[in-house]
C-alpha atoms as a PDB file:
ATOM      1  CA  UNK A   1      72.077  -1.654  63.772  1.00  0.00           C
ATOM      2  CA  UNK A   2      70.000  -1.393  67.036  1.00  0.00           C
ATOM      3  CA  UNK A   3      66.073  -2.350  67.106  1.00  0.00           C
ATOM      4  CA  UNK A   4      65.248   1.025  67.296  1.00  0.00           C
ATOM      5  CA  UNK A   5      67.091   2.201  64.588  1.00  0.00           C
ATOM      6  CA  UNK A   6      66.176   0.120  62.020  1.00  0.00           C
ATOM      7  CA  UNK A   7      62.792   0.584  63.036  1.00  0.00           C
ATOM      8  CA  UNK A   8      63.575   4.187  62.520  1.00  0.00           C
ATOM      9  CA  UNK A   9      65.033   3.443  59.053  1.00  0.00           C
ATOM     10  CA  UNK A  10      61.747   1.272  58.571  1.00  0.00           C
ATOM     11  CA  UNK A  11      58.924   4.085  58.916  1.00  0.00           C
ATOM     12  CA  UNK A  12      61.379   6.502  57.399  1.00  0.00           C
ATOM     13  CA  UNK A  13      60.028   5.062  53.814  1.00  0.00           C
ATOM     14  CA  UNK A  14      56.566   6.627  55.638  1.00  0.00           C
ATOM     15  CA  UNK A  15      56.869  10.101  55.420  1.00  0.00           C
ATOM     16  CA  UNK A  16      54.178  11.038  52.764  1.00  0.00           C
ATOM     17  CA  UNK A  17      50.734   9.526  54.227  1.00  0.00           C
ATOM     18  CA  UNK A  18      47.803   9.427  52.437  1.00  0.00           C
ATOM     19  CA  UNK A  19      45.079  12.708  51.784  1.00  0.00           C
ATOM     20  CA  UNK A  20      44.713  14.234  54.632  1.00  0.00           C
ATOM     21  CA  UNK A  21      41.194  16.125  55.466  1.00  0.00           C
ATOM     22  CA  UNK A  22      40.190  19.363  56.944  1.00  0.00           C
ATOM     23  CA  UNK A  23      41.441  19.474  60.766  1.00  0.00           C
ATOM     24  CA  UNK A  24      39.950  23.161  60.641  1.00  0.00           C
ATOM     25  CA  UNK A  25      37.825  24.932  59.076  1.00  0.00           C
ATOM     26  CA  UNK A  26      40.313  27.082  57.226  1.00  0.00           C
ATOM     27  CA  UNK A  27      43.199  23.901  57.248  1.00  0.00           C
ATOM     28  CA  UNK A  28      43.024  22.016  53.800  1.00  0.00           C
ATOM     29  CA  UNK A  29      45.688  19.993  52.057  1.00  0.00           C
ATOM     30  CA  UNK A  30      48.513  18.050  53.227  1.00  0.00           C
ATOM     31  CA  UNK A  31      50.109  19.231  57.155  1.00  0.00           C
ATOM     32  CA  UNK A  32      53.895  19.483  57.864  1.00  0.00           C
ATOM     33  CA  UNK A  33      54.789  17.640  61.010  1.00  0.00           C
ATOM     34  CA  UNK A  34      58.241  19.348  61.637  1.00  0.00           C
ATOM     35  CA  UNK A  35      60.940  17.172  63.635  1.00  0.00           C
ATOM     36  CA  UNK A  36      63.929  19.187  64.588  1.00  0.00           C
ATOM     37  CA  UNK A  37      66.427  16.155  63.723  1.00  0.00           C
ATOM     38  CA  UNK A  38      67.740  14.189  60.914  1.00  0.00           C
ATOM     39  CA  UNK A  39      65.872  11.146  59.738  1.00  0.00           C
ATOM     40  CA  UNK A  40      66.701   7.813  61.511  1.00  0.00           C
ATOM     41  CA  UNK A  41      67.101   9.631  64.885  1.00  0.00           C
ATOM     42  CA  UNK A  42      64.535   8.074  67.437  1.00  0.00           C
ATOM     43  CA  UNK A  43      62.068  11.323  67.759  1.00  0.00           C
ATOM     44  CA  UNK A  44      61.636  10.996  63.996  1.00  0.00           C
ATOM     45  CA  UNK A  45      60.771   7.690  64.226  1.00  0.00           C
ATOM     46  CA  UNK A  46      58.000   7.989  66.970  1.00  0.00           C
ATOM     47  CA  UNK A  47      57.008  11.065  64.723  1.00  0.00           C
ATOM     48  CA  UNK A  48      56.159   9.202  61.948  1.00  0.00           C
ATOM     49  CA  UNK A  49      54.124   6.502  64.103  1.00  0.00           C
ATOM     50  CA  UNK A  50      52.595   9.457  65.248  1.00  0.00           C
ATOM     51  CA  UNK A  51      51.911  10.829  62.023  1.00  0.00           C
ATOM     52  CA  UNK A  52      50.457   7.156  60.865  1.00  0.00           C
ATOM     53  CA  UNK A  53      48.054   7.561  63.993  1.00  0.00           C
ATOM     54  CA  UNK A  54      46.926  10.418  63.200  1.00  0.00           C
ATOM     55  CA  UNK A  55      46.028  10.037  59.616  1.00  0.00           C
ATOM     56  CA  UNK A  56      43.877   6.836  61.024  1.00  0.00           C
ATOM     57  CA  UNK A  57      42.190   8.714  63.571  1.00  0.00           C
ATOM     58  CA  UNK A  58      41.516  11.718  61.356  1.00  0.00           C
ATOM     59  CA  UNK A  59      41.990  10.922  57.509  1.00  0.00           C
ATOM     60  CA  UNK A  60      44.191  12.958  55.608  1.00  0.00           C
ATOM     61  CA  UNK A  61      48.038  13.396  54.613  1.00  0.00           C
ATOM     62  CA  UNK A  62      50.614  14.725  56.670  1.00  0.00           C
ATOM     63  CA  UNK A  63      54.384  14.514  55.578  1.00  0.00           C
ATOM     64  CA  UNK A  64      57.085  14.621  57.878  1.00  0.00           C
ATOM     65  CA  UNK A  65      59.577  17.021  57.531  1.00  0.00           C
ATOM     66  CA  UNK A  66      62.766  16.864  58.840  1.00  0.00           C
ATOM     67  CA  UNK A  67      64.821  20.193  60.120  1.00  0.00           C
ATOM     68  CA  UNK A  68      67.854  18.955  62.236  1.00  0.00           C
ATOM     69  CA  UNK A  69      71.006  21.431  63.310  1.00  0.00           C
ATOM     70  CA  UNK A  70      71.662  23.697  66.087  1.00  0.00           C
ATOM     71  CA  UNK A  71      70.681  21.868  68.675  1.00  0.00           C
ATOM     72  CA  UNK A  72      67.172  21.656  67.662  1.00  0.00           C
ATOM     73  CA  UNK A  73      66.797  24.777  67.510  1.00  0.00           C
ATOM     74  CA  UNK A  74      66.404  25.215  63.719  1.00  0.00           C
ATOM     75  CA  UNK A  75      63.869  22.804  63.639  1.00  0.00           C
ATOM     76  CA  UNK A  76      61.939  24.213  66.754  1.00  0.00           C
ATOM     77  CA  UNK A  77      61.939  27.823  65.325  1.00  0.00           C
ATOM     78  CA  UNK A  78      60.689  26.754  62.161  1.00  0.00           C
ATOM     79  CA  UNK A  79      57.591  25.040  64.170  1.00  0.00           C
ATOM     80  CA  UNK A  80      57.301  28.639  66.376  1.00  0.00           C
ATOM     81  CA  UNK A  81      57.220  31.199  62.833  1.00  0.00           C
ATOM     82  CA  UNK A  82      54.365  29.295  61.160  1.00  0.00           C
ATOM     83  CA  UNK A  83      50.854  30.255  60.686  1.00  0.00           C
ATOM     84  CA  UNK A  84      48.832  28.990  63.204  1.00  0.00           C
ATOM     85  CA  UNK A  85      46.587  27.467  60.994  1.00  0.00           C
ATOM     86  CA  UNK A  86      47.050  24.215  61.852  1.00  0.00           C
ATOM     87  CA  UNK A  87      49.132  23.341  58.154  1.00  0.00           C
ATOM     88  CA  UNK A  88      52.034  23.167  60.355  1.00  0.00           C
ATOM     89  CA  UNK A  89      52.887  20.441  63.769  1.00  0.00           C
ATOM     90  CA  UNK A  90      55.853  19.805  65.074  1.00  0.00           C
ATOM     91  CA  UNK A  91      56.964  16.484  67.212  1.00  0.00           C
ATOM     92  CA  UNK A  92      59.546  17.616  70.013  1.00  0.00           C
ATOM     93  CA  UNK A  93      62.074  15.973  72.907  1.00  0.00           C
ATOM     94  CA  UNK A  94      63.344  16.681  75.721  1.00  0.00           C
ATOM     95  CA  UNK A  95      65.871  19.052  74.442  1.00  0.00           C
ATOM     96  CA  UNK A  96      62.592  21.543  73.751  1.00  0.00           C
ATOM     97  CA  UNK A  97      62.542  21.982  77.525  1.00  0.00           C
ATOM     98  CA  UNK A  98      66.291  21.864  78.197  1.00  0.00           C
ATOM     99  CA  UNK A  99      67.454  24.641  75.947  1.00  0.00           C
ATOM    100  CA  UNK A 100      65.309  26.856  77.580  1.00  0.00           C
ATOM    101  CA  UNK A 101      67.887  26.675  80.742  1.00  0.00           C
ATOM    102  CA  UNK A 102      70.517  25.987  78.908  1.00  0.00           C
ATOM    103  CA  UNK A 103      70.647  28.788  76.139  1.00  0.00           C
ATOM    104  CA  UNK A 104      68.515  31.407  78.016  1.00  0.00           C
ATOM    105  CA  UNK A 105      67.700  34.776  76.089  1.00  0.00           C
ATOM    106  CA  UNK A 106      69.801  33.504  72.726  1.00  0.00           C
ATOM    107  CA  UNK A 107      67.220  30.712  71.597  1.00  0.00           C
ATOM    108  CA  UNK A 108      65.487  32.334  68.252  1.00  0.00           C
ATOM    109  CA  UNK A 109      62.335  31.627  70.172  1.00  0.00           C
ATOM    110  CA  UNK A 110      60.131  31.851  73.708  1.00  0.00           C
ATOM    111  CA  UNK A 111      59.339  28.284  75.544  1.00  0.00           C
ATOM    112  CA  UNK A 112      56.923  27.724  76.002  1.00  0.00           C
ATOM    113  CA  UNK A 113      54.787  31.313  74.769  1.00  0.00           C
ATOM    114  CA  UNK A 114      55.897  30.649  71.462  1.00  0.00           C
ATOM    115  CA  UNK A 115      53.879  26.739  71.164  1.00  0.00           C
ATOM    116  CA  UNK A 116      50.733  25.521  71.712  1.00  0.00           C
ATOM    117  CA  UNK A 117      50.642  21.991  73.913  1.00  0.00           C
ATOM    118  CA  UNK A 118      48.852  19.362  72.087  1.00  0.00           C
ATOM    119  CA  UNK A 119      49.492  16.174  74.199  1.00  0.00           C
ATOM    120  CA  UNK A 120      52.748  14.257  75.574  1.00  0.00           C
ATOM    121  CA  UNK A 121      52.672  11.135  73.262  1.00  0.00           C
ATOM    122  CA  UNK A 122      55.376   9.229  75.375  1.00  0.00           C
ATOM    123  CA  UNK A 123      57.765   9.174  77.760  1.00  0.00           C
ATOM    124  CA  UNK A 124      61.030   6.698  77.997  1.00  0.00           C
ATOM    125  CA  UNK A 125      63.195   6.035  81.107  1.00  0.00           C
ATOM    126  CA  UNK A 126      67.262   5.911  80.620  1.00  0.00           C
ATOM    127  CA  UNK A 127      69.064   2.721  81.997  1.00  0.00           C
ATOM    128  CA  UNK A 128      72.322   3.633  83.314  1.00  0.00           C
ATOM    129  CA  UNK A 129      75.138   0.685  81.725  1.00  0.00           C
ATOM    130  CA  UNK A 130      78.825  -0.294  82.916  1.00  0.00           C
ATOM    131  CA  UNK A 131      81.138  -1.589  80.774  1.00  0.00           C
ATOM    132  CA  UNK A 132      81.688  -5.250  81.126  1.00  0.00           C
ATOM    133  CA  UNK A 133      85.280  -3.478  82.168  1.00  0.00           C
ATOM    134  CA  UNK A 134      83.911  -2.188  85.339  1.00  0.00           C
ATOM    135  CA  UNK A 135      84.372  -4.735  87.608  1.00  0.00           C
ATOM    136  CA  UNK A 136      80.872  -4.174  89.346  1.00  0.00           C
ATOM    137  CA  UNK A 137      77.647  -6.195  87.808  1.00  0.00           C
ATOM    138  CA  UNK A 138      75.208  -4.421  90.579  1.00  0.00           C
ATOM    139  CA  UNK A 139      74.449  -0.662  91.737  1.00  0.00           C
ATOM    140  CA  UNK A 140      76.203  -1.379  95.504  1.00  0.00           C
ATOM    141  CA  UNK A 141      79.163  -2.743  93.939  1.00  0.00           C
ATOM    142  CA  UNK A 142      79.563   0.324  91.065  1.00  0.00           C
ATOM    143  CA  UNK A 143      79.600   2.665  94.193  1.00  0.00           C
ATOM    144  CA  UNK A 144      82.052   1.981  95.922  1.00  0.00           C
ATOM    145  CA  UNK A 145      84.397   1.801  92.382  1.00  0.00           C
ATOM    146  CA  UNK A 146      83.654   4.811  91.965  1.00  0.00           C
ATOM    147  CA  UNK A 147      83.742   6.186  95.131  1.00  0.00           C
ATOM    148  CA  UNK A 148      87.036   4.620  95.828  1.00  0.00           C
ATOM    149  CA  UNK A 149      89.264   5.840  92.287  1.00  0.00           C
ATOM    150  CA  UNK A 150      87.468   9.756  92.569  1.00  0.00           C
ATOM    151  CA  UNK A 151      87.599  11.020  89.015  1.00  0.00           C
ATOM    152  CA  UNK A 152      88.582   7.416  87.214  1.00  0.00           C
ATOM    153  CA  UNK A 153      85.433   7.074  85.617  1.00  0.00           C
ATOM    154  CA  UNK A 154      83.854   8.461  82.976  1.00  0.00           C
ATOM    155  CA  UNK A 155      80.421   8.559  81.455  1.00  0.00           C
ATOM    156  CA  UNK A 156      79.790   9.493  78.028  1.00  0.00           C
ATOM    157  CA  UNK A 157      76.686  11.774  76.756  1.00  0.00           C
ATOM    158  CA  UNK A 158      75.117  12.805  73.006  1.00  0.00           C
ATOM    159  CA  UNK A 159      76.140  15.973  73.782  1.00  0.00           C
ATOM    160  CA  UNK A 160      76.430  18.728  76.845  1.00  0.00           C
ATOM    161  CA  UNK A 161      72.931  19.899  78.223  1.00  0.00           C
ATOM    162  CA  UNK A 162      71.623  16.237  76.337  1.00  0.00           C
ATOM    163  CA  UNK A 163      69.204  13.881  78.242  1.00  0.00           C
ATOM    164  CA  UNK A 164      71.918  11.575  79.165  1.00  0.00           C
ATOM    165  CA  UNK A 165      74.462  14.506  80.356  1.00  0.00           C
ATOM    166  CA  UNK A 166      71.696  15.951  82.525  1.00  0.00           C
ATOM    167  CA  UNK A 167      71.116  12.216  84.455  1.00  0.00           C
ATOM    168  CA  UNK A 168      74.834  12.240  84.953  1.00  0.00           C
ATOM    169  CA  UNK A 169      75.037  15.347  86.582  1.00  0.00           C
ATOM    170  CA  UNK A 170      71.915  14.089  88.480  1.00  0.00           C
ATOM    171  CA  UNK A 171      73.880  11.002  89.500  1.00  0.00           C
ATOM    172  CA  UNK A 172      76.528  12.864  90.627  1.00  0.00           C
ATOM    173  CA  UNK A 173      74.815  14.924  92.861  1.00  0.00           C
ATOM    174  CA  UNK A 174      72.333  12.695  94.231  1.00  0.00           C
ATOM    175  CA  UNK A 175      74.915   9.552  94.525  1.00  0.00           C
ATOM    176  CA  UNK A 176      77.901  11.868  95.649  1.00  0.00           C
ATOM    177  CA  UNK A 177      80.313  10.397  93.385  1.00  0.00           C
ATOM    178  CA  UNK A 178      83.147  12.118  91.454  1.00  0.00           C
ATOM    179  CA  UNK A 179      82.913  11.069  87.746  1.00  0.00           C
ATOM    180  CA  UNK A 180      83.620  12.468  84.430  1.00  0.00           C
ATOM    181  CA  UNK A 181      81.691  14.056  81.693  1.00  0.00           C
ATOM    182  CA  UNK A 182      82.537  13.492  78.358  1.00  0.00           C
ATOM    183  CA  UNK A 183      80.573  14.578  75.605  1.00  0.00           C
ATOM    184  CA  UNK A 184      80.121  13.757  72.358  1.00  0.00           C
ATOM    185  CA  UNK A 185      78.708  15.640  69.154  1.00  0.00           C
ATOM    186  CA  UNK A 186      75.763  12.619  68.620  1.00  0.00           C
ATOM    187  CA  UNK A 187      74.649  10.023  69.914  1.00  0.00           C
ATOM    188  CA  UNK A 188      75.904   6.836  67.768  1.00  0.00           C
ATOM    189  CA  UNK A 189      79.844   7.572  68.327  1.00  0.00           C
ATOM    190  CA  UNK A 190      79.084   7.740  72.325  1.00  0.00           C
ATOM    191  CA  UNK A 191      77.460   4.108  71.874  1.00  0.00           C
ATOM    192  CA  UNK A 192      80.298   2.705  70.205  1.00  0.00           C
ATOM    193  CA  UNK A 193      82.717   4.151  72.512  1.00  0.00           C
ATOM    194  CA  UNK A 194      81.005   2.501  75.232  1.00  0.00           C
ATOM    195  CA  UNK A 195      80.412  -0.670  73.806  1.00  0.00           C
ATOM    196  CA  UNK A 196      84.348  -0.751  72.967  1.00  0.00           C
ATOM    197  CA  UNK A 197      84.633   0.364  76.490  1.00  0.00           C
ATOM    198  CA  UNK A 198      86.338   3.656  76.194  1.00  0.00           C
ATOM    199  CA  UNK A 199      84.056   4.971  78.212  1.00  0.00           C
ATOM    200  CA  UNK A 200      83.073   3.311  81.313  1.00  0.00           C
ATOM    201  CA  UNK A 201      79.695   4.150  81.614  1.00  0.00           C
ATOM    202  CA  UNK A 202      76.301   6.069  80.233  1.00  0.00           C
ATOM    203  CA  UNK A 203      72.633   6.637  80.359  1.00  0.00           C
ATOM    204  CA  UNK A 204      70.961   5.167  77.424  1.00  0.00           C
ATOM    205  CA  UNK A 205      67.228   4.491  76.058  1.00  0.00           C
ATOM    206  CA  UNK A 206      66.490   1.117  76.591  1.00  0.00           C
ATOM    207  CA  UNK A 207      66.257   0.196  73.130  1.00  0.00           C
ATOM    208  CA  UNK A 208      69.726   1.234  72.242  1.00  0.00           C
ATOM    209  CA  UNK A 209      71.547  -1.145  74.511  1.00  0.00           C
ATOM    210  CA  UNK A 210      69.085  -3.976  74.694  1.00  0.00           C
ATOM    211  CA  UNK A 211      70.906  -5.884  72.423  1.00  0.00           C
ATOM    212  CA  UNK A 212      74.616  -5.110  74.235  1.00  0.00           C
ATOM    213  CA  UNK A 213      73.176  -5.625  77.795  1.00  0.00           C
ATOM    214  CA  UNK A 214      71.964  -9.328  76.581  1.00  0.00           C
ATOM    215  CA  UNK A 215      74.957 -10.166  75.115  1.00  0.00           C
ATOM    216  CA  UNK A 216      76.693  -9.081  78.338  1.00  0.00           C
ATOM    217  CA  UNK A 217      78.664  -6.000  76.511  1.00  0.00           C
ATOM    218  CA  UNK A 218      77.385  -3.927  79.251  1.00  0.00           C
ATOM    219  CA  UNK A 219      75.483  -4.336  82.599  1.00  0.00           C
ATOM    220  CA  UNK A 220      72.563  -2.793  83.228  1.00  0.00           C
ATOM    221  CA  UNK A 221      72.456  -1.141  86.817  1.00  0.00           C
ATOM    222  CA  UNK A 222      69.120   0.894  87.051  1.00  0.00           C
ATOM    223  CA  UNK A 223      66.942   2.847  85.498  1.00  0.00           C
ATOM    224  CA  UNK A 224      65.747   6.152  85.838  1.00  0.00           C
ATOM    225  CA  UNK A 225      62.655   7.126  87.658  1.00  0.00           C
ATOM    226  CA  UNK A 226      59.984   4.785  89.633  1.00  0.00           C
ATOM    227  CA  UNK A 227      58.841   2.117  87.668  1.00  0.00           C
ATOM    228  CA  UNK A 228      60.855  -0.861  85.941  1.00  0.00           C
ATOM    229  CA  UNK A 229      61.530  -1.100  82.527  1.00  0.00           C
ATOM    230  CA  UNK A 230      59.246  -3.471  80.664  1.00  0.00           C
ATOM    231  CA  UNK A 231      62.212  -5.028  78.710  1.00  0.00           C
ATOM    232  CA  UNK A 232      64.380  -4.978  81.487  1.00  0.00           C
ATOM    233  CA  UNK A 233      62.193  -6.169  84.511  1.00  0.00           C
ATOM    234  CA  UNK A 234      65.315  -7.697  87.043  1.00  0.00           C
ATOM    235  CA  UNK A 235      66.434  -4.467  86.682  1.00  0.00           C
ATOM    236  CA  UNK A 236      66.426  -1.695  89.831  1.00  0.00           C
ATOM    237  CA  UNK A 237      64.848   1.514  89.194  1.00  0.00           C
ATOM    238  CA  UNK A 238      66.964   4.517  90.799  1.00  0.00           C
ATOM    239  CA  UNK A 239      64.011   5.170  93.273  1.00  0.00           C
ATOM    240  CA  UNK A 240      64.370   1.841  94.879  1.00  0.00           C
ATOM    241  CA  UNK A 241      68.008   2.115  95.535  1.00  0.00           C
ATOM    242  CA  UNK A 242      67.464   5.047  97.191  1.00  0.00           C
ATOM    243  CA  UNK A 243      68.304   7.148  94.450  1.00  0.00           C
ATOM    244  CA  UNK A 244      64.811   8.837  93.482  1.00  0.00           C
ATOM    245  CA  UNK A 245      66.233  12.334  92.665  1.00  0.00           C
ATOM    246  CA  UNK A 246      67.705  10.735  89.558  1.00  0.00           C
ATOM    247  CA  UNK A 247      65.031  10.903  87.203  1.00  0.00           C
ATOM    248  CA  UNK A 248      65.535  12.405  83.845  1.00  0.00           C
ATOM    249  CA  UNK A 249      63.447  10.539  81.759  1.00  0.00           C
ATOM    250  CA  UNK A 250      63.130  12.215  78.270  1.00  0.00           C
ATOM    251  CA  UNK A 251      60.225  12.898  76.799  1.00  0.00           C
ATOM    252  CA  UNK A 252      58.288  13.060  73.330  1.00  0.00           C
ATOM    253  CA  UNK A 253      55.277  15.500  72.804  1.00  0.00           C
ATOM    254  CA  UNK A 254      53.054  16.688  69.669  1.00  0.00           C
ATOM    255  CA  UNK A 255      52.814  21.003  69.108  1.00  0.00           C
ATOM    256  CA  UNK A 256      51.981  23.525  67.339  1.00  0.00           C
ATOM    257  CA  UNK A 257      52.824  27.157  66.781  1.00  0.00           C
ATOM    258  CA  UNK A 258      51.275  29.272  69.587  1.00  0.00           C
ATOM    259  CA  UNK A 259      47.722  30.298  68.831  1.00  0.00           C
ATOM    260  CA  UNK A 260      46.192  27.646  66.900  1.00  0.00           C
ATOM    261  CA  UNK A 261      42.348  27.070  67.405  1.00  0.00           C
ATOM    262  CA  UNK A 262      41.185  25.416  70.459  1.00  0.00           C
ATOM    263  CA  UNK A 263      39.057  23.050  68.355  1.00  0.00           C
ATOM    264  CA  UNK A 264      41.634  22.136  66.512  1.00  0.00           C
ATOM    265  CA  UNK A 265      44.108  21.348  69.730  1.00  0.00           C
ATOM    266  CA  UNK A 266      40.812  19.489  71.028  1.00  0.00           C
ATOM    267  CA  UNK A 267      40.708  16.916  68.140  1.00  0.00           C
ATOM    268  CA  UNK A 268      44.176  16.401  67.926  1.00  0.00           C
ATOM    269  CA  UNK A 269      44.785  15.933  71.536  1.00  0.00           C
ATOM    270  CA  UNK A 270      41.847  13.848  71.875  1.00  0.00           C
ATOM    271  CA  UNK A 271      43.212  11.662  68.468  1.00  0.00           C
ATOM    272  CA  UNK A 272      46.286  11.212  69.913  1.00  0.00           C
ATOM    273  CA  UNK A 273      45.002  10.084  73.512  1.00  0.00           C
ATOM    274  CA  UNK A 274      42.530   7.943  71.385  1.00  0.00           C
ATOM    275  CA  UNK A 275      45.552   6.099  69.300  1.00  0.00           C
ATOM    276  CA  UNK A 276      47.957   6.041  72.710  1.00  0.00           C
ATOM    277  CA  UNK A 277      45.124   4.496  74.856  1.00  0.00           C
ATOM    278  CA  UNK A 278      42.683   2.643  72.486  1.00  0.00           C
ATOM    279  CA  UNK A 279      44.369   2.202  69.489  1.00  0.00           C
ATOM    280  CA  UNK A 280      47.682  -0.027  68.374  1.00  0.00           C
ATOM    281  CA  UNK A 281      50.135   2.581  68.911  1.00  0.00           C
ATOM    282  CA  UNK A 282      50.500   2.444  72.316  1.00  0.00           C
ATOM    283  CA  UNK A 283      51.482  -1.334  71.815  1.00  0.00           C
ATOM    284  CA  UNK A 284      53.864  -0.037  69.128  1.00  0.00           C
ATOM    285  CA  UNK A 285      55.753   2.284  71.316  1.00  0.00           C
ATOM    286  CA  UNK A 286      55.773  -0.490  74.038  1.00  0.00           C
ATOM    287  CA  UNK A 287      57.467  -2.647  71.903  1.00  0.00           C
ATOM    288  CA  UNK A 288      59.653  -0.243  71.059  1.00  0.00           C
ATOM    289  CA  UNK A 289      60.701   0.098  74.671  1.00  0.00           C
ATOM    290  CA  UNK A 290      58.433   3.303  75.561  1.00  0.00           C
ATOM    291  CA  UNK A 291      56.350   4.255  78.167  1.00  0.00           C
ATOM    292  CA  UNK A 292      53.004   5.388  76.271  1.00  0.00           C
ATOM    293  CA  UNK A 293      51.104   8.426  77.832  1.00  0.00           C
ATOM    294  CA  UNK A 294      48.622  10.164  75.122  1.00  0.00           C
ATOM    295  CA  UNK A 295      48.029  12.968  77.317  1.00  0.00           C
ATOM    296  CA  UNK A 296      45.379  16.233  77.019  1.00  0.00           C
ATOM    297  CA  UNK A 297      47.234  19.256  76.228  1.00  0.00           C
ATOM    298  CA  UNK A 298      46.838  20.846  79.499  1.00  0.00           C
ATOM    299  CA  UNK A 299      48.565  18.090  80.799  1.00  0.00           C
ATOM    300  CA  UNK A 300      51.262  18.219  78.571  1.00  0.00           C
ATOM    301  CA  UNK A 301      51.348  22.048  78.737  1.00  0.00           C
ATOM    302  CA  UNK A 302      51.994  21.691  82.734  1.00  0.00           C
ATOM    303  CA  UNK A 303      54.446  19.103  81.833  1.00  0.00           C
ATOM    304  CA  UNK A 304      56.564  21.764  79.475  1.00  0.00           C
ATOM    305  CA  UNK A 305      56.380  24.181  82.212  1.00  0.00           C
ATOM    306  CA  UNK A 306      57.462  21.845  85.134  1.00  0.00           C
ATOM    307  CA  UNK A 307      60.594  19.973  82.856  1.00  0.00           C
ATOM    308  CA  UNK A 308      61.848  23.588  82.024  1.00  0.00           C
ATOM    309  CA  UNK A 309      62.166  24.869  85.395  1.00  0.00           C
ATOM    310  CA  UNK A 310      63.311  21.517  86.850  1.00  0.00           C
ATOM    311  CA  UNK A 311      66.078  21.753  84.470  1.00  0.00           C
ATOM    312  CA  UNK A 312      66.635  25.093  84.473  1.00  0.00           C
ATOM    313  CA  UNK A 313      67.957  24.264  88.454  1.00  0.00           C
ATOM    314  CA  UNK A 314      70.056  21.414  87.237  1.00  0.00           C
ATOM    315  CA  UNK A 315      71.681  23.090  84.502  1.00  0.00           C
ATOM    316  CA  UNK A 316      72.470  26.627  86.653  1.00  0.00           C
ATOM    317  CA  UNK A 317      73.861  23.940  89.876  1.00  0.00           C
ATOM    318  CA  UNK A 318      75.969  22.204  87.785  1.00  0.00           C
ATOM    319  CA  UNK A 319      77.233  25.286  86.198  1.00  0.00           C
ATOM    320  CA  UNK A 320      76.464  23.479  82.658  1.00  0.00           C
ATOM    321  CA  UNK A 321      77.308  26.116  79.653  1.00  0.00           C
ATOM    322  CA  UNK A 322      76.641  25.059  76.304  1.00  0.00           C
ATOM    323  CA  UNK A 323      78.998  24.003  73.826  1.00  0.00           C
ATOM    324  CA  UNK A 324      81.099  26.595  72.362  1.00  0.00           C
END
């Protein structure tokens, strides 16, 4: 069991909190904090720290309720046909801004018209891994592998039009290499597939392969986006290997059904921010290998808008359809 999942399996013994109080003037009783996946899955985890937060900053009960199936999509709907009277929240990932591009007109709902923003708890940068198999322990030397046996390789995701599909296309494109896609339904078969080394590489949270990249399972070769990875600091981000324009790093956001009251996205934005920046749960979500942001929610509103047409483009380039 990885760190993060039996932290997951830890706060999923949370999910009734104690009494919450009025976030509104017409809200009273307990609020539903819909995630759209299964307990144990990471965004229900980081829900119910959220969901702890919250109940500190604010008082109250909120219960998380989980709605998993369809790609998130059963979950997210359920989040866009409540009243907007604040009794219902829902805690989202990045597939709330890919399925937008990648489903088009048949999602049950409009992205973003159909949410209101609240703020962008978190962010959390993929590392890509090699099998100890591949005979390459650096970036340079994975390359030219690859480059050298076109089509040999293979890199598994959770699924097509998933986080770690869309930084594999990205690789491919931006690193001009010919490698194979090979999806999975989930994430957990994908990581023991690679960890057996039937696969030969992945993108992965950082959390998930800590343990295998220490043990020398896998080696790490970069991570996605700009900065390092906290846990894994002798490790190269994509930018500085002159890869920038690989950058998917998945996201984790708090919102509501579109028209709630602006007072009430106020407090809630501003409790989150509070707990992020102030409070212990941005040292939580460190630990837990995240990069903690607590935005406003016309921050994270931009945000939605700017991930949905950046992977729009990716997912039309690549020609990505989703799974039949």
């Amino acid at each position: 069991m990885t760190h993060l999942t039996r932290r997951a399996a830890l706060f999923g013994a949370a999910a009734v909190l104690t009494p919450w109080h009025a976030t509104a003037q017409d809200a009273r009783g307990t609020v539903r904090l819909i995630v759209p996946y299964p307990p144990g899955a990471a965004t229900d985890a980081l829900a119910r720290l959220l969901a702890q937060a919250l109940q500190s900053e604010l008082g109250g009960s909120m219960i998380v309720e989980n709605k998993g199936g369809a790609a998130t999509q059963i979950g997210t709907k359920a989040i866009a046909v409540a009243k907007s009277d604040g009794q219902t929240l829902g805690f989202v990932d990045t597939s709330f801004v890919i399925n937008p591009g990648l489903f088009g007109a048949a999602l049950p709902y409009r992205t973003p018209q159909d949410f209101t923003a609240i703020s962008l708890l978190a962010t959390a940068p993929l590392v890509l891994v090699a099998h100890k198999s591949v005979a390459a322990t650096d970036m340079k030397g994975f390359l030219a592998l690859a480059r050298a046996q076109p089509g040999a390789f293979g890199f598994g995701s959770a699924g097509v039009g998933s986080a770690p599909h869309l930084a594999g296309e990205q690789f491919k494109r931006v690193a001009q290499v010919d490698v194979r896609h090979i999806p999975y339904r989930g994430g957990s078969t994908v990581i023991t597939d690679l960890i057996a080394g039937h696969v030969q590489f992945g993108f992965t949270t950082v959390p998930t392969m800590l343990d295998h990249i220490r043990a020398g399972t896998v080696h790490a070769l970069a991570v996605t986006g700009t900065q390092r990875a906290a846990q894994l600091p002798e490790v190269p981000t994509m930018a500085e290997l002159g890869m920038a324009g690989v950058d998917t790093k998945p996201l984790f956001g708090l919102i509501g059904p579109a028209g709630l009251p602006d007072d009430l996205v106020r407090r809630l934005g501003d409790a989150t921010t509070r707990a992020v920046q102030r409070g212990d749960l941005g040292k939580r979500l460190e630990g837990l290998g995240f990069e903690p942001v607590g935005s406003s929610p016309a921050v994270f509103a931009e945000r939605i808008r700017a991930e949905i047409a950046k992977w729009t483009e990716v997912i039309q380039r690549a020609d990505i359809k989703p799974a039949s």
